[in-house]
Protein backbone atom coordinates (compact mmCIF):
# COMPACT_ATOMS: atom_id res chain seq x y z
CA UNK A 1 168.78 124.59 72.41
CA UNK A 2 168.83 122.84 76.05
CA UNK A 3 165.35 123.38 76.79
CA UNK A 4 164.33 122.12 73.06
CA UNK A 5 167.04 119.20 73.80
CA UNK A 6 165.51 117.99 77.56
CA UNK A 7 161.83 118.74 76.34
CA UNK A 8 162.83 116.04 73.61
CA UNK A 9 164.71 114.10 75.95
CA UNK A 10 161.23 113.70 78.52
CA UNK A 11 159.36 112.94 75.03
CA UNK A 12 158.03 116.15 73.78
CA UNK A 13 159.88 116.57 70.43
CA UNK A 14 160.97 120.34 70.29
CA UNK A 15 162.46 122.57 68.18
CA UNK A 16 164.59 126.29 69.27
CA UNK A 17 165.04 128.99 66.77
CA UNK A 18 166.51 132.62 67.21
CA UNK A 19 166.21 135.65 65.15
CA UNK A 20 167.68 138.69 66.36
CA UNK A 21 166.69 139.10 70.36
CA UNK A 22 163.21 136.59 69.69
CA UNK A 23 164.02 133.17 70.84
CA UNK A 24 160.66 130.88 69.80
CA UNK A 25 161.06 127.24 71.02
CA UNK A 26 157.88 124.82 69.53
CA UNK A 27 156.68 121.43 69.17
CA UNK A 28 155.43 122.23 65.52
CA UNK A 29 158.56 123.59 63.33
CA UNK A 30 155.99 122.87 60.62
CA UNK A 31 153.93 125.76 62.05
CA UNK A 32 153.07 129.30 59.41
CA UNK A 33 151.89 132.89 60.28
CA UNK A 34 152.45 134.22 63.21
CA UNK A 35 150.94 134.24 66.85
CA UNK A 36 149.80 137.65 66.40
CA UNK A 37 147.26 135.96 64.22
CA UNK A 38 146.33 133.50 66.92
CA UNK A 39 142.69 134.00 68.72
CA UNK A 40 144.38 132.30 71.59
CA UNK A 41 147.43 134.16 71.70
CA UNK A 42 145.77 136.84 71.18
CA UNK A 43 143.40 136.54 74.53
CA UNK A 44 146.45 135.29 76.85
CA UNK A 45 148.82 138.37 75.88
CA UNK A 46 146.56 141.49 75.38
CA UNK A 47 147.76 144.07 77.64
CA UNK A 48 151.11 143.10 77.06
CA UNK A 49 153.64 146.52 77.68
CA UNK A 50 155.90 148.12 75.02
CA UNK A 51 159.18 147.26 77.07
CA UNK A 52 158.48 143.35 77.99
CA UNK A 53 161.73 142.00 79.07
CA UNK A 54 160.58 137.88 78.74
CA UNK A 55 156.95 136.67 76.84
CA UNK A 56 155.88 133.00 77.64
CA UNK A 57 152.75 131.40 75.93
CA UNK A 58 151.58 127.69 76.31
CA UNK A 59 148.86 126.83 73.90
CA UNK A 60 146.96 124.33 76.09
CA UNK A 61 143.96 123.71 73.53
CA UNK A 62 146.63 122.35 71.19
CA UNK A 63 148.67 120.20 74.39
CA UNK A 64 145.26 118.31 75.36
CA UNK A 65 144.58 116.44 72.54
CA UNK A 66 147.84 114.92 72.17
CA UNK A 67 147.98 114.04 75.87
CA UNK A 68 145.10 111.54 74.79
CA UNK A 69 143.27 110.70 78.11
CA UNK A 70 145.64 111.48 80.54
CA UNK A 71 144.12 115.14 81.22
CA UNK A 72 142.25 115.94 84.57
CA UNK A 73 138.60 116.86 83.49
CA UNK A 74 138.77 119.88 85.95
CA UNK A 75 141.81 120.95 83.55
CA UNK A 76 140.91 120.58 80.38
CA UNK A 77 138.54 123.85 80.33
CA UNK A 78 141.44 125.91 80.51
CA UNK A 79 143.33 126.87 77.02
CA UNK A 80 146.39 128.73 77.57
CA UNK A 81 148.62 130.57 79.55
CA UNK A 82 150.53 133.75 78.77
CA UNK A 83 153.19 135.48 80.98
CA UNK A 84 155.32 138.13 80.84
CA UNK A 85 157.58 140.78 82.56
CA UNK A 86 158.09 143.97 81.98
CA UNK A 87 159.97 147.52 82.70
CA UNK A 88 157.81 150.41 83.63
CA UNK A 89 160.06 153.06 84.44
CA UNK A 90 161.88 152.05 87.09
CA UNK A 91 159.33 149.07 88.06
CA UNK A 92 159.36 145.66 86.87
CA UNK A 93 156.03 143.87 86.73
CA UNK A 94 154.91 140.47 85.92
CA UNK A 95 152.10 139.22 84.72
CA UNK A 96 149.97 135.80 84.04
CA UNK A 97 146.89 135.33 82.13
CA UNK A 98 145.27 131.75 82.18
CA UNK A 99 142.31 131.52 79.72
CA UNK A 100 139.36 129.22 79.70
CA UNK A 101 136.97 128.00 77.47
């Protein structure tokens, strides 16, 4: 709820949710289906490990537009990032995926 509150607070309205251990904050509470559905999604967390600890995706195709023209041209190639980190035994990694057009 703070992160939803300050992201609304610096003009991004945002909405948090919880269900169980998933914690989904979003800019569109209007949104259906589900991000495994989403060919962008998809792309920035294949690979991801059974026993992920913390997921992060940022869906940049659908940031730019609303940003109007304030996007760096060198920037707006680049549609989404997805992080996460993970146990693998007794290893943590982390991993981050940015995708492009």
């Amino acid at each position: 709820q703070a992160l939803a509150k300050l992201l609304t607070t610096n003009g991004t309205p945002a909405t948090a949710t919880a269900s169980g251990s998933n914690v989904v904050i979003t800019n569109d509470a209007a949104a259906s289906g589900a991000l495994g559905n989403d060919a962008g999604f998809k792309s920035a967390m294949s690979g991801m490990p059974d026993n992920v600890v913390a997921a992060a995706y940022v869906n940049l195709a659908g940031i730019w537009p609303a940003a109007g023209g304030k996007v760096p041209s060198d920037l707006q190639h680049l549609t989404g990032i997805g992080t996460y980190e993970a146990l693998d035994g007794s290893d943590v990694t982390f991993s981050v995926r940015v995708t492009v057009n």
